[in-house]
PDB file of N, CA and C in Angstrom:
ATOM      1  N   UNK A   1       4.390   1.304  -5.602  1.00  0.00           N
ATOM      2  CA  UNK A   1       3.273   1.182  -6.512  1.00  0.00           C
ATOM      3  C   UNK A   1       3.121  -0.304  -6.816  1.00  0.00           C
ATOM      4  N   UNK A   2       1.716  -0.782  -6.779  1.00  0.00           N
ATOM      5  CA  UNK A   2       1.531  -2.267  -6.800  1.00  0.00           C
ATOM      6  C   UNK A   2       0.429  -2.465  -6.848  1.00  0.00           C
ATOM      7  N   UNK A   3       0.238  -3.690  -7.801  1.00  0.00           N
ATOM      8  CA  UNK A   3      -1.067  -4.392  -8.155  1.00  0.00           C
ATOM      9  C   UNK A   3      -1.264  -5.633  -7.434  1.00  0.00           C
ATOM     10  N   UNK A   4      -2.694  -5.498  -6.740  1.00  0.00           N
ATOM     11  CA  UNK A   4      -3.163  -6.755  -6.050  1.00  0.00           C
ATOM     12  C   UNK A   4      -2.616  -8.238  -7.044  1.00  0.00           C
ATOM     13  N   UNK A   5      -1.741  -9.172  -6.275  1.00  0.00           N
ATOM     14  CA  UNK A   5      -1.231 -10.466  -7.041  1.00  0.00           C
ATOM     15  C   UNK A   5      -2.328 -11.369  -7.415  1.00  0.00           C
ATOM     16  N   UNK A   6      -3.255 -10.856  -8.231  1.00  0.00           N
ATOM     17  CA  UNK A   6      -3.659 -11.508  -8.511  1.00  0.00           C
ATOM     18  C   UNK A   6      -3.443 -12.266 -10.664  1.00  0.00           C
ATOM     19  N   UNK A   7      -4.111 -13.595 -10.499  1.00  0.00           N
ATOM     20  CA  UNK A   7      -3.716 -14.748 -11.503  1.00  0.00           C
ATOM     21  C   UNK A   7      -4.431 -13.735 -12.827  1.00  0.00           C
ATOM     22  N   UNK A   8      -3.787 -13.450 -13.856  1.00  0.00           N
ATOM     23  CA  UNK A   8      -4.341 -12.993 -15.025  1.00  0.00           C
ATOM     24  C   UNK A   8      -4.391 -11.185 -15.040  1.00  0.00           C
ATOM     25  N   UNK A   9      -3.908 -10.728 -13.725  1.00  0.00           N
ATOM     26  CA  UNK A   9      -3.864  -9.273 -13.687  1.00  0.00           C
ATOM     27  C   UNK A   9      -2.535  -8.811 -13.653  1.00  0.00           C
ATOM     28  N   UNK A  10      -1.792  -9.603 -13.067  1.00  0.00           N
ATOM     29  CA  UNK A  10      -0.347  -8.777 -13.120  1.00  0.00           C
ATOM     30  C   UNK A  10       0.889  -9.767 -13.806  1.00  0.00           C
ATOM     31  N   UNK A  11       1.934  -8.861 -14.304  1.00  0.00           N
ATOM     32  CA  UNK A  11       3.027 -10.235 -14.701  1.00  0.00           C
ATOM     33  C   UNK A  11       1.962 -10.556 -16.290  1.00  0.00           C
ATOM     34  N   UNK A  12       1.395  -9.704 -17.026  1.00  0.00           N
ATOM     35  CA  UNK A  12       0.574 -10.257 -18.055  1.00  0.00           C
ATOM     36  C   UNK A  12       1.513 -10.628 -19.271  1.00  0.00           C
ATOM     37  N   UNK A  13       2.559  -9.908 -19.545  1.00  0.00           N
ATOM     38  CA  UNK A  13       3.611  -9.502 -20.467  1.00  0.00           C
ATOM     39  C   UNK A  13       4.713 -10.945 -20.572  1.00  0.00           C
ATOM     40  N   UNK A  14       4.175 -11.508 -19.304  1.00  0.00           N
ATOM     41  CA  UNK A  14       4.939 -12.946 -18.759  1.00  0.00           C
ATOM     42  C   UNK A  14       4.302 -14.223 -19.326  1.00  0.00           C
ATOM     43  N   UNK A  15       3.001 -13.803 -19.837  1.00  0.00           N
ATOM     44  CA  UNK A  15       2.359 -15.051 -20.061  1.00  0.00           C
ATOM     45  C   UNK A  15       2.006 -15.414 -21.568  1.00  0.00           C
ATOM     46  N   UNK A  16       2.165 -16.228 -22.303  1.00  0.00           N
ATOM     47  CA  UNK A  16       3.268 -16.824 -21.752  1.00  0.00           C
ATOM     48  C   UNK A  16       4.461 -17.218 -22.026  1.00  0.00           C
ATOM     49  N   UNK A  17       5.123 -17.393 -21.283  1.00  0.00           N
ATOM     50  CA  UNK A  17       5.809 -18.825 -21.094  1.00  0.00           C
ATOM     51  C   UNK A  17       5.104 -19.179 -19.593  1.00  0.00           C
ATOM     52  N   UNK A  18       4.668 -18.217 -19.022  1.00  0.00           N
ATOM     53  CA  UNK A  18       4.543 -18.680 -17.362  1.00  0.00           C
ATOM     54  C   UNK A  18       2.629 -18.853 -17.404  1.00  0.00           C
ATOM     55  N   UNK A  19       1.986 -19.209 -16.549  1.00  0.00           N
ATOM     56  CA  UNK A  19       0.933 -19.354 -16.673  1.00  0.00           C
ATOM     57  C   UNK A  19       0.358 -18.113 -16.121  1.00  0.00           C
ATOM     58  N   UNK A  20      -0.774 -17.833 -15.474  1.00  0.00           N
ATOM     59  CA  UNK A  20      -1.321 -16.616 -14.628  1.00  0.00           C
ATOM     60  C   UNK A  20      -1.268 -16.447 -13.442  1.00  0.00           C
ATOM     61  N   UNK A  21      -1.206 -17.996 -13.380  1.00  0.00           N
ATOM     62  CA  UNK A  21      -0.755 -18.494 -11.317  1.00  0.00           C
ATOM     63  C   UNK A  21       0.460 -18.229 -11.588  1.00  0.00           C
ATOM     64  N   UNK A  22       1.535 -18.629 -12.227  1.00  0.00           N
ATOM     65  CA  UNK A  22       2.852 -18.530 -11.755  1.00  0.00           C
ATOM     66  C   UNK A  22       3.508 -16.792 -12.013  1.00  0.00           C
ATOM     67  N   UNK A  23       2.405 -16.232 -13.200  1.00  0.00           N
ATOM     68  CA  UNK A  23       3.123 -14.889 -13.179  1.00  0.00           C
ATOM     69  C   UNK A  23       2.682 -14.238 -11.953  1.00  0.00           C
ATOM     70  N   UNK A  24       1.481 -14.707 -11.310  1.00  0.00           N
ATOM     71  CA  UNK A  24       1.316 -14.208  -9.448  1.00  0.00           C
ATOM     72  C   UNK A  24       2.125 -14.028  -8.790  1.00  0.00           C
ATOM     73  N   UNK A  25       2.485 -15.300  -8.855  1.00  0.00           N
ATOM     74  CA  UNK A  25       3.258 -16.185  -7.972  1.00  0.00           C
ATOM     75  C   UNK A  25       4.686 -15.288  -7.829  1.00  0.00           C
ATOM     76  N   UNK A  26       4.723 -14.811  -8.823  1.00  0.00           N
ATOM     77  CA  UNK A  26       6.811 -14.345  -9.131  1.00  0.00           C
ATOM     78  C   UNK A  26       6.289 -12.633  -8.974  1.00  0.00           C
ATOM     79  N   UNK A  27       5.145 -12.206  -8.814  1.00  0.00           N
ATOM     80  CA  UNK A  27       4.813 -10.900  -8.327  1.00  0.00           C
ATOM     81  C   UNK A  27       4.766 -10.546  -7.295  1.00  0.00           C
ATOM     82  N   UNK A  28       4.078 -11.819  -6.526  1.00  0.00           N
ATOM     83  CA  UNK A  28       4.408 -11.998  -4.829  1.00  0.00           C
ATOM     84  C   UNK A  28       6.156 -11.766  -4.394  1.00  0.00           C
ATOM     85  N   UNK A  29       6.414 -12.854  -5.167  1.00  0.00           N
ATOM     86  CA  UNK A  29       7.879 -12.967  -5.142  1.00  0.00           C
ATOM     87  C   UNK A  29       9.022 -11.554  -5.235  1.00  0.00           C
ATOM     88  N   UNK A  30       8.441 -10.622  -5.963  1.00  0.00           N
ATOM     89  CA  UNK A  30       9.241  -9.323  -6.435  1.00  0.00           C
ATOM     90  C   UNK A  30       8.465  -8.673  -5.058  1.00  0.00           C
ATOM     91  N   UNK A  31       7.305  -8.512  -5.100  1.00  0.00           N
ATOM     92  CA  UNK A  31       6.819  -7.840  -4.084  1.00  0.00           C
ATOM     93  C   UNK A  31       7.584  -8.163  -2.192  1.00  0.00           C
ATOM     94  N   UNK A  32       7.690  -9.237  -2.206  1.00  0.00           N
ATOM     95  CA  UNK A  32       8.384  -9.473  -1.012  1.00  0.00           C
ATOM     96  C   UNK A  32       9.639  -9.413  -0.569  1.00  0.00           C
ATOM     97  N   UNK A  33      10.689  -9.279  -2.090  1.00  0.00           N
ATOM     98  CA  UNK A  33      11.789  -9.026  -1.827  1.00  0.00           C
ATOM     99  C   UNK A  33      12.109  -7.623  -1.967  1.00  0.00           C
ATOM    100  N   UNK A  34      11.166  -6.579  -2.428  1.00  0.00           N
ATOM    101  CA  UNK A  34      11.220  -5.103  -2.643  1.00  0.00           C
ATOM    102  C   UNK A  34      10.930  -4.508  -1.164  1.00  0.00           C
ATOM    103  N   UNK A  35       9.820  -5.067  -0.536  1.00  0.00           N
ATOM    104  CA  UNK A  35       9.724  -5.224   0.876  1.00  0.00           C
ATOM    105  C   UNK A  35      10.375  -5.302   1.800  1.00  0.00           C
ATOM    106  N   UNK A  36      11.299  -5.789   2.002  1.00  0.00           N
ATOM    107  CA  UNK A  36      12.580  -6.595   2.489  1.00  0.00           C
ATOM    108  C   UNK A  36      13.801  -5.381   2.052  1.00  0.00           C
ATOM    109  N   UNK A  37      13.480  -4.919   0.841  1.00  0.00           N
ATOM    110  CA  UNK A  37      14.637  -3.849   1.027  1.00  0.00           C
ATOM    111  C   UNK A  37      14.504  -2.268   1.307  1.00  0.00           C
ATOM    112  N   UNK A  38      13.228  -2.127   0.855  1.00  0.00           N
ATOM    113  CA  UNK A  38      12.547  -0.766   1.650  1.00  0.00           C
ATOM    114  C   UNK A  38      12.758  -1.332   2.915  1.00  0.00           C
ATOM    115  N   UNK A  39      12.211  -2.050   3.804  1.00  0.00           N
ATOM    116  CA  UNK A  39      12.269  -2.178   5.135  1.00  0.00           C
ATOM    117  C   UNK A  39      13.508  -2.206   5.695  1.00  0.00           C
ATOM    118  N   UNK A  40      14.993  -2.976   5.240  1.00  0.00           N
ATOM    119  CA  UNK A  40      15.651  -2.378   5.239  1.00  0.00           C
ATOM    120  C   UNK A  40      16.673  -1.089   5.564  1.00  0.00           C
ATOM    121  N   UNK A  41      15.768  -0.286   4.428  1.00  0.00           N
ATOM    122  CA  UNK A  41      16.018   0.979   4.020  1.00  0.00           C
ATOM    123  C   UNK A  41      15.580   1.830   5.061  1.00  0.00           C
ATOM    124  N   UNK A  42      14.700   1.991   5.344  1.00  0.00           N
ATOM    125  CA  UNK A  42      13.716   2.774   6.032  1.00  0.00           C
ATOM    126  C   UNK A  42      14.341   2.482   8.011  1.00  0.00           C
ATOM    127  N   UNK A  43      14.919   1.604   8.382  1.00  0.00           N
ATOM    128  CA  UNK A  43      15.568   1.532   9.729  1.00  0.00           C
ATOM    129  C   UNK A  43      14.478   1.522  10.673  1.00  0.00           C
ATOM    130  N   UNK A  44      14.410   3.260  11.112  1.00  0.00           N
ATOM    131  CA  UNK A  44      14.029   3.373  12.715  1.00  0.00           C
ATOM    132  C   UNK A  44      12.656   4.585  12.184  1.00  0.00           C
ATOM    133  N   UNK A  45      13.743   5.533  11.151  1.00  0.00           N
ATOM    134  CA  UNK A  45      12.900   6.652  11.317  1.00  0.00           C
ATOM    135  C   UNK A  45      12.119   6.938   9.738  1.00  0.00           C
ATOM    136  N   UNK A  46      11.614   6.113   9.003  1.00  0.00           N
ATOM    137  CA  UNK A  46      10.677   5.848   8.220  1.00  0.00           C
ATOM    138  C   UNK A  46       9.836   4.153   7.962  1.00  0.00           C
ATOM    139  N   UNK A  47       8.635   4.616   7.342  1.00  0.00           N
ATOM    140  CA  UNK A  47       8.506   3.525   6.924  1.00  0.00           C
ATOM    141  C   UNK A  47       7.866   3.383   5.685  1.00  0.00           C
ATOM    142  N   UNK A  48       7.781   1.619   5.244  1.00  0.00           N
ATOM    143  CA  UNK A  48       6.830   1.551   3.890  1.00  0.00           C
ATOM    144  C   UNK A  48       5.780   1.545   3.643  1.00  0.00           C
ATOM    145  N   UNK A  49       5.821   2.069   2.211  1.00  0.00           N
ATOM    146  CA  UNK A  49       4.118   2.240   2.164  1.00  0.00           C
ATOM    147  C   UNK A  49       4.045   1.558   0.377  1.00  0.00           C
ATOM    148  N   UNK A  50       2.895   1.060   0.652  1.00  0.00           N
ATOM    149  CA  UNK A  50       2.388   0.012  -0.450  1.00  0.00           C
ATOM    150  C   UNK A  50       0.975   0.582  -1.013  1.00  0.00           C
ATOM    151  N   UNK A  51       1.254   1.246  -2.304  1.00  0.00           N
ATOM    152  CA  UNK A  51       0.532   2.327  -2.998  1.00  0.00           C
ATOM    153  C   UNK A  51      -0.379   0.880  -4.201  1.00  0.00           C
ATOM    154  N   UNK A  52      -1.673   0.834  -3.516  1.00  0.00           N
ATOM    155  CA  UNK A  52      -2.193   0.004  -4.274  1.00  0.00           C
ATOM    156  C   UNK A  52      -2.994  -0.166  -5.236  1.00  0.00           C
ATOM    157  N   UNK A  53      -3.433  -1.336  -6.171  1.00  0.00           N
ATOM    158  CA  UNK A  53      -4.693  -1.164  -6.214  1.00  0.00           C
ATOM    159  C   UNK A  53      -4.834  -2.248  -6.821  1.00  0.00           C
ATOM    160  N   UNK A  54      -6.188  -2.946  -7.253  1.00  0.00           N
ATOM    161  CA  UNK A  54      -7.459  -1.863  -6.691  1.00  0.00           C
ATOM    162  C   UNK A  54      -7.683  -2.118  -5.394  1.00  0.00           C
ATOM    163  N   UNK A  55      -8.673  -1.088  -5.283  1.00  0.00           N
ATOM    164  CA  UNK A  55      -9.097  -0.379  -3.702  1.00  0.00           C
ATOM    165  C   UNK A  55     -10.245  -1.449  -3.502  1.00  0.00           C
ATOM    166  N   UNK A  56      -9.949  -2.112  -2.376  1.00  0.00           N
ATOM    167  CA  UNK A  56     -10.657  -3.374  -1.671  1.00  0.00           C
ATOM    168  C   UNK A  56      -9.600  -4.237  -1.702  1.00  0.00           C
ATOM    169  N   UNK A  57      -8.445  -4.636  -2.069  1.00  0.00           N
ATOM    170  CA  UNK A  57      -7.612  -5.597  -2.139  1.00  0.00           C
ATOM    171  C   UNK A  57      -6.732  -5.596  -1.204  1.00  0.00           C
ATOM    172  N   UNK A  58      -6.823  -4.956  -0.206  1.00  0.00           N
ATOM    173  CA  UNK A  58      -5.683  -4.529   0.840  1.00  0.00           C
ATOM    174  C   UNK A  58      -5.637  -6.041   1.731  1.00  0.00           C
ATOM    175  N   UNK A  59      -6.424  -7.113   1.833  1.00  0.00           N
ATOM    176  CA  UNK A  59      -6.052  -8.289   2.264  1.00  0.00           C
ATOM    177  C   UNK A  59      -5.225  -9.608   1.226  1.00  0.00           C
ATOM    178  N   UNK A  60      -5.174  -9.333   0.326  1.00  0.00           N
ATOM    179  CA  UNK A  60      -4.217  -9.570  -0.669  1.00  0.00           C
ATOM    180  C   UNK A  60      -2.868  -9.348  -0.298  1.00  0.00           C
ATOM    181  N   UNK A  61      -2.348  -8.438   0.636  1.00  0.00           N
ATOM    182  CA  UNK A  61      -0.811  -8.350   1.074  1.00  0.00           C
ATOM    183  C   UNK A  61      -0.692  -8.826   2.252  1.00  0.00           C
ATOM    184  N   UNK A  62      -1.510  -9.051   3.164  1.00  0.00           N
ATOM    185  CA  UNK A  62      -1.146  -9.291   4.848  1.00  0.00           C
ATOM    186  C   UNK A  62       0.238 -10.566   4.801  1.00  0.00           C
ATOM    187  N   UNK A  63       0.205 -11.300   3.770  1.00  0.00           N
ATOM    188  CA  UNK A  63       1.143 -12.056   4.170  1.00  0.00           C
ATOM    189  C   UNK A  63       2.244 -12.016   3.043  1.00  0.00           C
ATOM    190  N   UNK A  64       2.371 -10.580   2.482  1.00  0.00           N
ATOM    191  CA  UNK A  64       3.478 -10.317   2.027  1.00  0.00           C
ATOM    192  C   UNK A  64       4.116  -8.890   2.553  1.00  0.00           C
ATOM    193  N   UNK A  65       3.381  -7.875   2.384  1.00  0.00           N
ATOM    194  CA  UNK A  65       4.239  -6.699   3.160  1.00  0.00           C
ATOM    195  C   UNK A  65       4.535  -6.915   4.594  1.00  0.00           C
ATOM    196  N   UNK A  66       5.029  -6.410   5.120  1.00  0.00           N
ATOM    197  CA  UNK A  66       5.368  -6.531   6.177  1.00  0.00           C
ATOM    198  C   UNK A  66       4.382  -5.494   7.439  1.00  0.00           C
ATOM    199  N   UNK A  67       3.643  -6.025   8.540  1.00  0.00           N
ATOM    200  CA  UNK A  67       2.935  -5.508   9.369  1.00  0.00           C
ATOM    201  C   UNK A  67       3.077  -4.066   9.191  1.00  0.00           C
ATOM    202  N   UNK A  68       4.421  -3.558   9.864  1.00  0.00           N
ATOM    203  CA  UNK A  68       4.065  -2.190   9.928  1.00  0.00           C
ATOM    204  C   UNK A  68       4.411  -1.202   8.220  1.00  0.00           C
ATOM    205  N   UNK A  69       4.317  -1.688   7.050  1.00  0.00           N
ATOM    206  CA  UNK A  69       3.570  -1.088   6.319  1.00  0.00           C
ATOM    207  C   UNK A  69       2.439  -0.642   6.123  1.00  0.00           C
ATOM    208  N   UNK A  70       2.572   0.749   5.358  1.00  0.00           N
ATOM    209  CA  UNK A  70       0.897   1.208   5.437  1.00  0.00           C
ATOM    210  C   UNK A  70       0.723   0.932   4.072  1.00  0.00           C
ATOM    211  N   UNK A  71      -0.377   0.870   3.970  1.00  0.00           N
ATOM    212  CA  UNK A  71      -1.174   0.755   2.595  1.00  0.00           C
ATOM    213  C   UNK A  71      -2.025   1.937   2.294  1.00  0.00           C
ATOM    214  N   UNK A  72      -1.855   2.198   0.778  1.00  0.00           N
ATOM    215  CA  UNK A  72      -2.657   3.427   0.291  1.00  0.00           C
ATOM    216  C   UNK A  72      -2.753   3.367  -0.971  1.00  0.00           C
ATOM    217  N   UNK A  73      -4.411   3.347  -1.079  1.00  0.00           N
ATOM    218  CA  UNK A  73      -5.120   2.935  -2.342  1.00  0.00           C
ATOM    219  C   UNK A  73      -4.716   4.309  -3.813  1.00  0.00           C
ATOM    220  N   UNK A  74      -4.246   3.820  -4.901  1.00  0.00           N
ATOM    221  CA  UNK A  74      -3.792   4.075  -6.220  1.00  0.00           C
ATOM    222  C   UNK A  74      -4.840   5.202  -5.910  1.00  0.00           C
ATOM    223  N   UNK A  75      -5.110   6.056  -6.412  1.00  0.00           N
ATOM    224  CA  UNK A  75      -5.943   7.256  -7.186  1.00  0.00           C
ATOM    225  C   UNK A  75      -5.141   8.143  -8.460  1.00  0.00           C
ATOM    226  N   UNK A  76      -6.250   8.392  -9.114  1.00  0.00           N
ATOM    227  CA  UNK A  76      -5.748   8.760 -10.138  1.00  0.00           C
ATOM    228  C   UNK A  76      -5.841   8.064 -11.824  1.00  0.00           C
ATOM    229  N   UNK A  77      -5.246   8.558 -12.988  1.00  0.00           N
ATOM    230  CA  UNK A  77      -6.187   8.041 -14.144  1.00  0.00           C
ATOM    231  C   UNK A  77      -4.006   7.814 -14.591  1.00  0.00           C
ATOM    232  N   UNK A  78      -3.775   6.845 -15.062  1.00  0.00           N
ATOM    233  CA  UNK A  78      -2.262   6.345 -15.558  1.00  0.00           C
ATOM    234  C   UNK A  78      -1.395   6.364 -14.340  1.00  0.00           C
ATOM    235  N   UNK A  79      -0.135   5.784 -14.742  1.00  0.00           N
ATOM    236  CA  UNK A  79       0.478   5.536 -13.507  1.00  0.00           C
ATOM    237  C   UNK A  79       1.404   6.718 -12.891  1.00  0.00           C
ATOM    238  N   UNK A  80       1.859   8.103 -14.023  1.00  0.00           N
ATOM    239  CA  UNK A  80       2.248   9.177 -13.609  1.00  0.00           C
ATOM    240  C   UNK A  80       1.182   9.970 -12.631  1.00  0.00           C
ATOM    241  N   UNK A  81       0.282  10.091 -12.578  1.00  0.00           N
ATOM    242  CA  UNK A  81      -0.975  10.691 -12.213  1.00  0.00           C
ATOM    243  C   UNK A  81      -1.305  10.198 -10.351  1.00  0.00           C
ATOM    244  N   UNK A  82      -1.232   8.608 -11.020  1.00  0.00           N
ATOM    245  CA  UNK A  82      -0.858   8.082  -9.614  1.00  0.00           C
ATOM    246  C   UNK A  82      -0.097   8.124  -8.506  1.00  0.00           C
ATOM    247  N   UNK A  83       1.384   8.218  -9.488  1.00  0.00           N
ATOM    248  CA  UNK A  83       2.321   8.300  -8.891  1.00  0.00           C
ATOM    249  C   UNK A  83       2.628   9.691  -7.851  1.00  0.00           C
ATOM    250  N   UNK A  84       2.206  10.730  -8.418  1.00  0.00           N
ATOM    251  CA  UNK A  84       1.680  12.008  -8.351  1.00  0.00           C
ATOM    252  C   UNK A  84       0.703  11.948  -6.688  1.00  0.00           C
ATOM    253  N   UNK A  85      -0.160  11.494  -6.996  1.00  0.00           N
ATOM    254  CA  UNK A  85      -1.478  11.286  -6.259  1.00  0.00           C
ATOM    255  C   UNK A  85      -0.512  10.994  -5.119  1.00  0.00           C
ATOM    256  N   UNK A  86      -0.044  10.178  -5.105  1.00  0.00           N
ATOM    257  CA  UNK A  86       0.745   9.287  -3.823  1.00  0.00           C
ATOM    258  C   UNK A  86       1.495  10.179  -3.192  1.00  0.00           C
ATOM    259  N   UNK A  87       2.895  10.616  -3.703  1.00  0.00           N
ATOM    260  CA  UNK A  87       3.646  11.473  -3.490  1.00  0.00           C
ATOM    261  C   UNK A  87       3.292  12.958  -2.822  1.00  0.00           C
ATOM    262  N   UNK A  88       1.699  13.185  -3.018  1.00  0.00           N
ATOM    263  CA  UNK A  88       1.307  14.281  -2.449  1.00  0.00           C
ATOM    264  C   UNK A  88       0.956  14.121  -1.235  1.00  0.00           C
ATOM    265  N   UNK A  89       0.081  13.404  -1.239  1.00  0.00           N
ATOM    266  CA  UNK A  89      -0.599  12.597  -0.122  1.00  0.00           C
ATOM    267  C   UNK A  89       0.140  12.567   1.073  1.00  0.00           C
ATOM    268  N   UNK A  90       1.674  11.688   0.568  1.00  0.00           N
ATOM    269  CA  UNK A  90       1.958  11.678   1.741  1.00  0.00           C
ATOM    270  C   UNK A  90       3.079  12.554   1.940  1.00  0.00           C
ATOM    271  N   UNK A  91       3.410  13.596   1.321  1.00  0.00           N
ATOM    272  CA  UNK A  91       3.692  15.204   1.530  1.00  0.00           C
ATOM    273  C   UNK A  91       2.615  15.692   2.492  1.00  0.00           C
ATOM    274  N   UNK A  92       1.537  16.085   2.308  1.00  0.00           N
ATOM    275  CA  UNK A  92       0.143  16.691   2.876  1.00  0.00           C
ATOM    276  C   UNK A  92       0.044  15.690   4.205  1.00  0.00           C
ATOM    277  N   UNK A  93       0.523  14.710   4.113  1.00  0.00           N
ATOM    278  CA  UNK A  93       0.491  13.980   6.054  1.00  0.00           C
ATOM    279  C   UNK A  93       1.881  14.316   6.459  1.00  0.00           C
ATOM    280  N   UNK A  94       3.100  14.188   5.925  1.00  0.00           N
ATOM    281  CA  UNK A  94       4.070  14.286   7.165  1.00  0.00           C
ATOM    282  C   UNK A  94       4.468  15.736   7.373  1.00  0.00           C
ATOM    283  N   UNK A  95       3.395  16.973   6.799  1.00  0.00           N
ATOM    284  CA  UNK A  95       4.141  18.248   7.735  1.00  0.00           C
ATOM    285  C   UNK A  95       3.182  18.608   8.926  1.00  0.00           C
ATOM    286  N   UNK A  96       3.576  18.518   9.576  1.00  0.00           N
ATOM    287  CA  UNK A  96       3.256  19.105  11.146  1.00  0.00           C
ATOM    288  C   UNK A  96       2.024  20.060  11.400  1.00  0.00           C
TER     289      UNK A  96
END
């Protein structure tokens, strides 16, 4: 689950002491090392997926997730709901 890095939207709780660029900046930063350990994680026979939003921002990660992550836009109204949304989703794609 993840919010496009952008300056004044995420990391808000951070600012301040940090500015809006730098609470980005350290979102990128969490985001790429969470990346790095799902990928990791995931080996041969899964992979990551980067539950986003908002929906249009999916070029906002190309140079932080990693290629073969998929991306899949947030739906849903709070972040349980979302979370929900996601979890089904991709229940309802991996059975056969």
């Amino acid at each position: 689950m993840t919010k496009a890095p952008r300056a004044g939207q995420v990391k808000t709780r951070l600012v301040p002491p940090l500015t809006p660029e730098e609470a980005a900046q350290l979102n990128i930063c969490f985001l790429r090392d969470t990346a790095t350990a799902i990928a990791k994680a995931c080996a041969t026979n899964a992979r990551g997926i980067g539950v986003y939003t908002p929906t249009g921002s999916e070029t906002a990660y190309i140079d932080i997730l990693p290629r073969d992550f998929e991306l899949l836009p947030q739906r849903g109204d709070g972040f349980g709901e979302r979370l929900a949304c996601a979890a089904a989703e991709q229940r309802d794609h991996s059975v056969p």
